[in-house]
PDB file of N, CA and C in Angstrom:
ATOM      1  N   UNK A   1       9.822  41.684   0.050  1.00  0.00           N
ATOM      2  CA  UNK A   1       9.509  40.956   1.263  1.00  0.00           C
ATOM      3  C   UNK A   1       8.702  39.720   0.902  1.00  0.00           C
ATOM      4  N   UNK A   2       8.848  38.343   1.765  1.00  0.00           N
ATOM      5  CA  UNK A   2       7.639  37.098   1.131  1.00  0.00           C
ATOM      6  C   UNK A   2       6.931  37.457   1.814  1.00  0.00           C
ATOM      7  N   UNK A   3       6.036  36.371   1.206  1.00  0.00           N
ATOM      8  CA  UNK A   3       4.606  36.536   2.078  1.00  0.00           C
ATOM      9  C   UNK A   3       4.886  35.327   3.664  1.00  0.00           C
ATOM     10  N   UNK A   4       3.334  34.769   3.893  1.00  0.00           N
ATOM     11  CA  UNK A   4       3.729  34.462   5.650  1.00  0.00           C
ATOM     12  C   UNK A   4       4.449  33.139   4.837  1.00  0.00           C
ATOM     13  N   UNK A   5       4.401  32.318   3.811  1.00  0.00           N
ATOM     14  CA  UNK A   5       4.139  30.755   3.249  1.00  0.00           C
ATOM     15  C   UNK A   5       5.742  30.856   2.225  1.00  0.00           C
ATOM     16  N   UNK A   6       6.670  32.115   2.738  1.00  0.00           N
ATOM     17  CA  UNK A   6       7.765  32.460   1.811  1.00  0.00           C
ATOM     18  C   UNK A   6       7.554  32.532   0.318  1.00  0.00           C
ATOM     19  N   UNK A   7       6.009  32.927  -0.098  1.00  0.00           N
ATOM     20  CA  UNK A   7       6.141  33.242  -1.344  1.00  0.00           C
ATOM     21  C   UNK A   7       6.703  35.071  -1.417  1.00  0.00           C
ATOM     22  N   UNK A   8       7.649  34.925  -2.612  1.00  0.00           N
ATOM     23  CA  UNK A   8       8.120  36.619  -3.044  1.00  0.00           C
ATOM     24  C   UNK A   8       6.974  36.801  -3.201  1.00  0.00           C
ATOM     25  N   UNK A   9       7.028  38.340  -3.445  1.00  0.00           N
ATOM     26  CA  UNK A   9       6.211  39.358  -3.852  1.00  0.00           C
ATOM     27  C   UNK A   9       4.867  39.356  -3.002  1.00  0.00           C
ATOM     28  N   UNK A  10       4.924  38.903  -2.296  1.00  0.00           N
ATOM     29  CA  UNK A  10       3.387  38.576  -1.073  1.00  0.00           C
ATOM     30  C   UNK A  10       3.816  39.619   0.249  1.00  0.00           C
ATOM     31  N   UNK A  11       2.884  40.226   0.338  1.00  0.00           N
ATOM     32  CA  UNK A  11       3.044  40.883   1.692  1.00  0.00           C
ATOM     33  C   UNK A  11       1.884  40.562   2.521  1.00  0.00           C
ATOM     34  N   UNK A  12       1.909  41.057   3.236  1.00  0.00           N
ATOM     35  CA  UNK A  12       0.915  40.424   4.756  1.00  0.00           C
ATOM     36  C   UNK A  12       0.850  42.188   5.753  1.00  0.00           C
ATOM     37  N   UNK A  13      -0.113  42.800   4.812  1.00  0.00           N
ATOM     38  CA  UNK A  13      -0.545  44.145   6.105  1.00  0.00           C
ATOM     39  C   UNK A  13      -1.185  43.920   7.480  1.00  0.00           C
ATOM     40  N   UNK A  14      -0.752  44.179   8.344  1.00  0.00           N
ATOM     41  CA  UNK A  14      -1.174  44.091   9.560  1.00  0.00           C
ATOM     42  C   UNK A  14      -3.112  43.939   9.542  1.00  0.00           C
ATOM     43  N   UNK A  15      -3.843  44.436   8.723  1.00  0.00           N
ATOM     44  CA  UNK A  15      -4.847  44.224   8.747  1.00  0.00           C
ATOM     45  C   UNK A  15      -5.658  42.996   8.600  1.00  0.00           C
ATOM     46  N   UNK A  16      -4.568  42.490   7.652  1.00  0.00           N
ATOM     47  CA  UNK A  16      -5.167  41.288   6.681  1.00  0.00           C
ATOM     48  C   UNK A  16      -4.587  39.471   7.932  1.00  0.00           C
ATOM     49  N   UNK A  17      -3.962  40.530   8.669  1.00  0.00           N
ATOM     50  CA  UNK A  17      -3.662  39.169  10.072  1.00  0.00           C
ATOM     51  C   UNK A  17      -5.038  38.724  11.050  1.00  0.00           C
ATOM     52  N   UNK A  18      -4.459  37.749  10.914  1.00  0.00           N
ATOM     53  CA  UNK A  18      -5.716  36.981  11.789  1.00  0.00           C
ATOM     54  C   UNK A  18      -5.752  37.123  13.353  1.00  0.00           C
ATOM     55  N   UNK A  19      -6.621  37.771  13.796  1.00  0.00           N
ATOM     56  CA  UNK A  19      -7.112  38.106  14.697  1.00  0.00           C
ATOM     57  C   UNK A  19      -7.167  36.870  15.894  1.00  0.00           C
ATOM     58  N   UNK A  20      -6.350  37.228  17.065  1.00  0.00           N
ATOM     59  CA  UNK A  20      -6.205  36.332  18.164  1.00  0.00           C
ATOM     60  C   UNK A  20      -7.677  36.119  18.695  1.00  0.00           C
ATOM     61  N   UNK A  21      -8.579  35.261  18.895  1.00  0.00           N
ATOM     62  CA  UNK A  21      -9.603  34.812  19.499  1.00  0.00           C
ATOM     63  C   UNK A  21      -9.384  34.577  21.060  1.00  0.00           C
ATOM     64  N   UNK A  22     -10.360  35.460  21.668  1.00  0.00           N
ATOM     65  CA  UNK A  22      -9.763  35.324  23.478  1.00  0.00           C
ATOM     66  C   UNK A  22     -10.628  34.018  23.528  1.00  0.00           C
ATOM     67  N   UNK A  23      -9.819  32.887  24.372  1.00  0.00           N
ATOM     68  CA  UNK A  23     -10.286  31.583  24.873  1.00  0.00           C
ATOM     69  C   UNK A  23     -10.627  31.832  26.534  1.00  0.00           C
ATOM     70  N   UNK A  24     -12.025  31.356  26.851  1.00  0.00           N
ATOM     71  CA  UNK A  24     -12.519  31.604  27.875  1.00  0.00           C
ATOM     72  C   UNK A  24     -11.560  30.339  28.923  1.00  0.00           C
ATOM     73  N   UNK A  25     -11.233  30.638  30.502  1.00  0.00           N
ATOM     74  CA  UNK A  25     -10.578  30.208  31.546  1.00  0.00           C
ATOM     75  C   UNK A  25     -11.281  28.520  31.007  1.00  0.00           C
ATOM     76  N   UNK A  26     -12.132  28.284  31.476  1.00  0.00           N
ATOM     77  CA  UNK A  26     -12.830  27.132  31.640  1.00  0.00           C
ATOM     78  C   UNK A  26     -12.200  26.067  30.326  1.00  0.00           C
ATOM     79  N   UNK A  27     -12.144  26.725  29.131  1.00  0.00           N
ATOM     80  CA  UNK A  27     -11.499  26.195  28.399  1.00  0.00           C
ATOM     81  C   UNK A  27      -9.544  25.905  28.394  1.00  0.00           C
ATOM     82  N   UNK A  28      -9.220  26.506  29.069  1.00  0.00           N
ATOM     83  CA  UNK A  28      -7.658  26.250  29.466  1.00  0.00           C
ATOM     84  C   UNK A  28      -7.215  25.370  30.694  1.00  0.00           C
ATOM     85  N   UNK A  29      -8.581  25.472  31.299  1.00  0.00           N
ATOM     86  CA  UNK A  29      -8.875  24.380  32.660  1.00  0.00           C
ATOM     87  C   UNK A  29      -9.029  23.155  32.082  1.00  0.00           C
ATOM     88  N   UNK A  30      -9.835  23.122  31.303  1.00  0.00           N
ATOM     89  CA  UNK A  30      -9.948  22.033  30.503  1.00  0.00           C
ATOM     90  C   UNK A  30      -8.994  20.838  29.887  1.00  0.00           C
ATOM     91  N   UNK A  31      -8.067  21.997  29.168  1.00  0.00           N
ATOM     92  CA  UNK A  31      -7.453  22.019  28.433  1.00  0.00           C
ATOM     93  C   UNK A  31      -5.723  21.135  29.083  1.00  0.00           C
ATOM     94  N   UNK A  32      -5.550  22.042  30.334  1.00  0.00           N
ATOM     95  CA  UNK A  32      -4.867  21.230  31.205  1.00  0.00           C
ATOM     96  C   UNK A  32      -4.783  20.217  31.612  1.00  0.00           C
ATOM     97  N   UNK A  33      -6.130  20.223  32.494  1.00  0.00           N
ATOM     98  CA  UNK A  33      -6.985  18.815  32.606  1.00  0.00           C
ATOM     99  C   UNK A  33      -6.404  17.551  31.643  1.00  0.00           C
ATOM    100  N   UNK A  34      -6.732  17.512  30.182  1.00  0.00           N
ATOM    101  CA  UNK A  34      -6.224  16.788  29.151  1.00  0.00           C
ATOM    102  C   UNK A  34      -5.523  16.441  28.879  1.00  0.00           C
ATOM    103  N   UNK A  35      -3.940  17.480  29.083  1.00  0.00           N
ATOM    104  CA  UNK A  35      -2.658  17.189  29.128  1.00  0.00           C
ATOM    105  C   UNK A  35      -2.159  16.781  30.235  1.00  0.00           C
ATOM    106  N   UNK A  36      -2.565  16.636  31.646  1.00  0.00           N
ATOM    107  CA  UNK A  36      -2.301  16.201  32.762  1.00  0.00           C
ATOM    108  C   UNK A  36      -2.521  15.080  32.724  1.00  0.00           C
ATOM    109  N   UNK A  37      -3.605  14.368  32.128  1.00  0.00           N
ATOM    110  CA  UNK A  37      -4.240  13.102  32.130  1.00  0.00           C
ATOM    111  C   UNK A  37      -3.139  11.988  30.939  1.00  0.00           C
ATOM    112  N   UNK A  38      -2.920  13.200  30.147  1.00  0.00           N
ATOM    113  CA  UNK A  38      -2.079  12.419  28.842  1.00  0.00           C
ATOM    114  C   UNK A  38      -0.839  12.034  29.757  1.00  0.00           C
ATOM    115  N   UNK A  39       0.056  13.011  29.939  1.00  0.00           N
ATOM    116  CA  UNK A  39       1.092  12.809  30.796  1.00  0.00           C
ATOM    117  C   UNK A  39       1.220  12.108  31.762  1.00  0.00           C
ATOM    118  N   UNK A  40      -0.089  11.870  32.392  1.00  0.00           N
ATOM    119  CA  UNK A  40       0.148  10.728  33.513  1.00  0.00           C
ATOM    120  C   UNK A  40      -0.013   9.282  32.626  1.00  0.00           C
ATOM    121  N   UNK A  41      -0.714   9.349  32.341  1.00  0.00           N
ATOM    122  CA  UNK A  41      -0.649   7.870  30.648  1.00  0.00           C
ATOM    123  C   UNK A  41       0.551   7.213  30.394  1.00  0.00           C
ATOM    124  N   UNK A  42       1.153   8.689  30.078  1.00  0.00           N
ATOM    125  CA  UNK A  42       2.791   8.887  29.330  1.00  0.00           C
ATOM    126  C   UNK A  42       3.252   7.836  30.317  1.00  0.00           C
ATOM    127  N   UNK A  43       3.520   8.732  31.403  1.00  0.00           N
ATOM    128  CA  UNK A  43       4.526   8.374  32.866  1.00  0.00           C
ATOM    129  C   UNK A  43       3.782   6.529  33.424  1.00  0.00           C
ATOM    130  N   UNK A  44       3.155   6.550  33.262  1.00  0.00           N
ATOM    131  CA  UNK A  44       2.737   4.976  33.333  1.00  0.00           C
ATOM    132  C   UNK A  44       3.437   4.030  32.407  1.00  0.00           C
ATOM    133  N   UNK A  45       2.891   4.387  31.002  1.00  0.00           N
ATOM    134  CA  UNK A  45       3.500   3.610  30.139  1.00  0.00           C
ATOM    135  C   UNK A  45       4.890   3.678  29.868  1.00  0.00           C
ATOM    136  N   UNK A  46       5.859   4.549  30.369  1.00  0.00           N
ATOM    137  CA  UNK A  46       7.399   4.376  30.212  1.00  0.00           C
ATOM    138  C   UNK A  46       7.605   3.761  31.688  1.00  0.00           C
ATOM    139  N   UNK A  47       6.766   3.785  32.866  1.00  0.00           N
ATOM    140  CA  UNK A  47       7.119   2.938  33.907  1.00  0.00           C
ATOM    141  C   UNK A  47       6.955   1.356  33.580  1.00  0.00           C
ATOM    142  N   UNK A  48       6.216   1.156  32.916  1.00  0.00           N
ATOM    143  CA  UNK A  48       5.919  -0.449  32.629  1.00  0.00           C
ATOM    144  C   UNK A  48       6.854  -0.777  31.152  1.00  0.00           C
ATOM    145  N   UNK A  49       6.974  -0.075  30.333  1.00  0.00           N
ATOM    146  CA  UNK A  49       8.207  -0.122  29.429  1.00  0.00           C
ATOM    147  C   UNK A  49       9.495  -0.418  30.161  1.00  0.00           C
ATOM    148  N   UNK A  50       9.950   0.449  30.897  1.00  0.00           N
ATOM    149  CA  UNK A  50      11.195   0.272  32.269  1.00  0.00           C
ATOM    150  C   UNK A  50      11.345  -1.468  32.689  1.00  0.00           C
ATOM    151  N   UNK A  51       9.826  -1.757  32.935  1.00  0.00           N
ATOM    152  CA  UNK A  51       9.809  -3.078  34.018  1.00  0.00           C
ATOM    153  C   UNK A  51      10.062  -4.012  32.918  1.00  0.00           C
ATOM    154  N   UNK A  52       9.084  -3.866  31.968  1.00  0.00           N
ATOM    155  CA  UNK A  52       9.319  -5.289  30.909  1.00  0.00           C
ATOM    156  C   UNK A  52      10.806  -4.848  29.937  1.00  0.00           C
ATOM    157  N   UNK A  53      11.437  -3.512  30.151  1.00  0.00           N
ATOM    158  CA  UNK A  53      12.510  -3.308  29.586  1.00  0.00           C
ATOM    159  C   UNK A  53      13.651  -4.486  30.749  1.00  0.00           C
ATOM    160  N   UNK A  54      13.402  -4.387  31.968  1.00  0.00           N
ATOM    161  CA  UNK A  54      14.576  -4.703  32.783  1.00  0.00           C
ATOM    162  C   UNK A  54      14.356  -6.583  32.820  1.00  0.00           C
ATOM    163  N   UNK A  55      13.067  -6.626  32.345  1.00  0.00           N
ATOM    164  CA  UNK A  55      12.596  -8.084  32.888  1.00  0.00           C
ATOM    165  C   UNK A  55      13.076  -8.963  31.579  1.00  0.00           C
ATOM    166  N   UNK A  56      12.914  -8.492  30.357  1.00  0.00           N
ATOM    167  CA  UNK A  56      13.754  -8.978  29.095  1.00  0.00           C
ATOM    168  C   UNK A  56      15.236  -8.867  28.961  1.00  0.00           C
ATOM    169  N   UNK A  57      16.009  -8.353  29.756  1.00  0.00           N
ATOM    170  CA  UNK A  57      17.326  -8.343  30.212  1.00  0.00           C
ATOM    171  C   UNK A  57      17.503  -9.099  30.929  1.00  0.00           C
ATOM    172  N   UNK A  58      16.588  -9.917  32.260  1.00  0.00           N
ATOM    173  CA  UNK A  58      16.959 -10.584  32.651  1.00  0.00           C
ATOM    174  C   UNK A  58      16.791 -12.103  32.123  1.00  0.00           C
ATOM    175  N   UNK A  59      15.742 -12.380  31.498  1.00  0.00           N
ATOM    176  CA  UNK A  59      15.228 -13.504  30.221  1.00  0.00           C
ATOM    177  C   UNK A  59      16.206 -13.943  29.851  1.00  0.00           C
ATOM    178  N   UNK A  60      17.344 -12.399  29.263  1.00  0.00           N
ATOM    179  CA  UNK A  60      18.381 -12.270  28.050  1.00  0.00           C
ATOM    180  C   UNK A  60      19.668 -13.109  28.907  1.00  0.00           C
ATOM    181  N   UNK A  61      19.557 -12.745  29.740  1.00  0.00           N
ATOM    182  CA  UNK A  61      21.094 -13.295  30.889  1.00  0.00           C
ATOM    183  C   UNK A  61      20.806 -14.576  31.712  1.00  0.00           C
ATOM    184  N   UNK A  62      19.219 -14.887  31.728  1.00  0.00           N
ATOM    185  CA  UNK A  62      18.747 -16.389  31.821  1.00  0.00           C
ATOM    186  C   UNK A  62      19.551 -16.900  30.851  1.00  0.00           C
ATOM    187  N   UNK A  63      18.800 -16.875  29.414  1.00  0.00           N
ATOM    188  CA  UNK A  63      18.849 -17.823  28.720  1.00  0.00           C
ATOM    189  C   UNK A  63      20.371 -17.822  27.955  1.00  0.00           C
ATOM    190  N   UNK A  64      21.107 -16.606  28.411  1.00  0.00           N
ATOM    191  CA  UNK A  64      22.698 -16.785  27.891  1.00  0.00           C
ATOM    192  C   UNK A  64      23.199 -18.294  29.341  1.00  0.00           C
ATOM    193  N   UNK A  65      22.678 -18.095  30.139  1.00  0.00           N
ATOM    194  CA  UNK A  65      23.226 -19.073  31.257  1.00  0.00           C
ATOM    195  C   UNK A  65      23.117 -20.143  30.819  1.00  0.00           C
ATOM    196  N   UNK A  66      21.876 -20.547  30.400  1.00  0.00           N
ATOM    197  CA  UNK A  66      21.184 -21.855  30.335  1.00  0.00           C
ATOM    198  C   UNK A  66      22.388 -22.624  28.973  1.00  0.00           C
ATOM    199  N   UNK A  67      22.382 -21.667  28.203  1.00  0.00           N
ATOM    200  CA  UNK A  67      23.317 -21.835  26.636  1.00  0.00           C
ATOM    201  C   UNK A  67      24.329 -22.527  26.975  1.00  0.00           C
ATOM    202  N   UNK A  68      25.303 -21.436  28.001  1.00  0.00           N
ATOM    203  CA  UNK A  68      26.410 -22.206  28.366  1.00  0.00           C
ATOM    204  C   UNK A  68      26.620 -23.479  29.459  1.00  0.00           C
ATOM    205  N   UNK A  69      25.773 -23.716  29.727  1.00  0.00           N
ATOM    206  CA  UNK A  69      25.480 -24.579  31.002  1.00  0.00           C
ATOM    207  C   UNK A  69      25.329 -26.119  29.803  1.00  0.00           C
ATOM    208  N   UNK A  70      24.559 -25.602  29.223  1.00  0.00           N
ATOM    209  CA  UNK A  70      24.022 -26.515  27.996  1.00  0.00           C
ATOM    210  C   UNK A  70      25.399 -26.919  27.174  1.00  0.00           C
ATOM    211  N   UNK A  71      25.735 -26.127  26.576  1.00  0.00           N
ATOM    212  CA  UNK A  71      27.352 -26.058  26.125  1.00  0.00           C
ATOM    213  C   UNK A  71      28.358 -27.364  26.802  1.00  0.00           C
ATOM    214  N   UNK A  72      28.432 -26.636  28.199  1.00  0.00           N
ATOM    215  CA  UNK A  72      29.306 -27.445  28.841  1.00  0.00           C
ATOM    216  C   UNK A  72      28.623 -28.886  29.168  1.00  0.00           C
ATOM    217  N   UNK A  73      27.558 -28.936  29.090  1.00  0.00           N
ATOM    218  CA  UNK A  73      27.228 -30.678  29.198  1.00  0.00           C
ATOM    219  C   UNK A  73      27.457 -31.272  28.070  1.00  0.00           C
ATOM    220  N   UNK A  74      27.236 -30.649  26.743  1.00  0.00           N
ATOM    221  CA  UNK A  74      27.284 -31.154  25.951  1.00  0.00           C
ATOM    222  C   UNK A  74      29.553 -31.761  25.339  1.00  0.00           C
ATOM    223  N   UNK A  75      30.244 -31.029  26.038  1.00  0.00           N
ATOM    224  CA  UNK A  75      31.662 -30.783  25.778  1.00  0.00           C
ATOM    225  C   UNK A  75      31.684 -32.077  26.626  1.00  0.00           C
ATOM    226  N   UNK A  76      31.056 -31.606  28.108  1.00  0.00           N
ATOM    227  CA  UNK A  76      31.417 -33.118  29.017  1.00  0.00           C
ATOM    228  C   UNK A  76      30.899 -34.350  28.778  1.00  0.00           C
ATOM    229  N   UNK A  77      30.046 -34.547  27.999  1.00  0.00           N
ATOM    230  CA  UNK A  77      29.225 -35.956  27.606  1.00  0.00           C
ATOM    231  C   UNK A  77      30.548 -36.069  26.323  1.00  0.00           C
ATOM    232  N   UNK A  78      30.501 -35.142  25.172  1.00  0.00           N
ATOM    233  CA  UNK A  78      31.035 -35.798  24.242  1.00  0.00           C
ATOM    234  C   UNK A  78      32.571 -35.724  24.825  1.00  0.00           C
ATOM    235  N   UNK A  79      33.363 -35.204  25.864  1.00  0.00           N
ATOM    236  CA  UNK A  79      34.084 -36.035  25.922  1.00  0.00           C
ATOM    237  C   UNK A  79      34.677 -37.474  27.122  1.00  0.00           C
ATOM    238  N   UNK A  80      33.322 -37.688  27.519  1.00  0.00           N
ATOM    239  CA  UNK A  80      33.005 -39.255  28.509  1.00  0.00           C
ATOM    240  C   UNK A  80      33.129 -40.271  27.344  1.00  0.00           C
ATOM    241  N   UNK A  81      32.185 -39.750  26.137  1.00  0.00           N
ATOM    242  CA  UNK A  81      32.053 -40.500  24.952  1.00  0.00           C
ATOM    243  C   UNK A  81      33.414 -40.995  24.158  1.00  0.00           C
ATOM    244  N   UNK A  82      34.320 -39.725  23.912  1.00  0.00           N
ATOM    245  CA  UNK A  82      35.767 -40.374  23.822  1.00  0.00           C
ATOM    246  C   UNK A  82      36.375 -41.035  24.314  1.00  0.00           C
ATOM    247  N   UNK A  83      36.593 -40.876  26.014  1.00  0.00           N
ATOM    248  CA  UNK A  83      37.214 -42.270  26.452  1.00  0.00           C
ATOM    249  C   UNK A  83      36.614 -43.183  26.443  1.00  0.00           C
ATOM    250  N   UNK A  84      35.250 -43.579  26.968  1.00  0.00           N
ATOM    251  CA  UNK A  84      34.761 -45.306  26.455  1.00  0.00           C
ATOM    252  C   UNK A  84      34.853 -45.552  25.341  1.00  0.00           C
ATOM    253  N   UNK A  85      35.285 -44.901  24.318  1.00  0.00           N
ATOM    254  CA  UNK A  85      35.473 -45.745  23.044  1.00  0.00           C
ATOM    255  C   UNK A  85      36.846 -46.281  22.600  1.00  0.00           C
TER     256      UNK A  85
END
């Protein structure tokens, strides 16, 4: 049999196990408390991730507009420029 760390030849008698420590209420109140607070953190910061996620998409589809807008003035000037010459 291994031991707890998969070494062979290691055994682990029920005696030699570590003993569950009872955690008093106040401490699991606590304890909640902490992870409630984290999680609301969490849930904030993927709400404002969301906003500046959707708001850089729109930047992204601005400035593809502006490109082609830009594009096409530049096609229509250089070709005004061909016929007056």
């Amino acid at each position: 049999m291994s031991g707890p760390n998969g070494e062979p030849g290691v055994t682990v008698r029920p005696e030699e196990e570590e003993e569950e420590e009872e955690v008093p209420e106040e401490e699991y109140a606590a304890l909640n408390l902490m992870l409630d607070q984290i999680n609301s953190c969490l849930d904030n910061l993927e709400e404002k991730n969301d906003v500046l996620n959707a708001k850089l998409h729109e930047l992204l589809e601005s400035n593809r507009q502006v490109r082609m807008e830009f594009r096409q003035q530049q096609t229509t000037s250089t070709d005004s420029q061909d016929r007056d010459a």
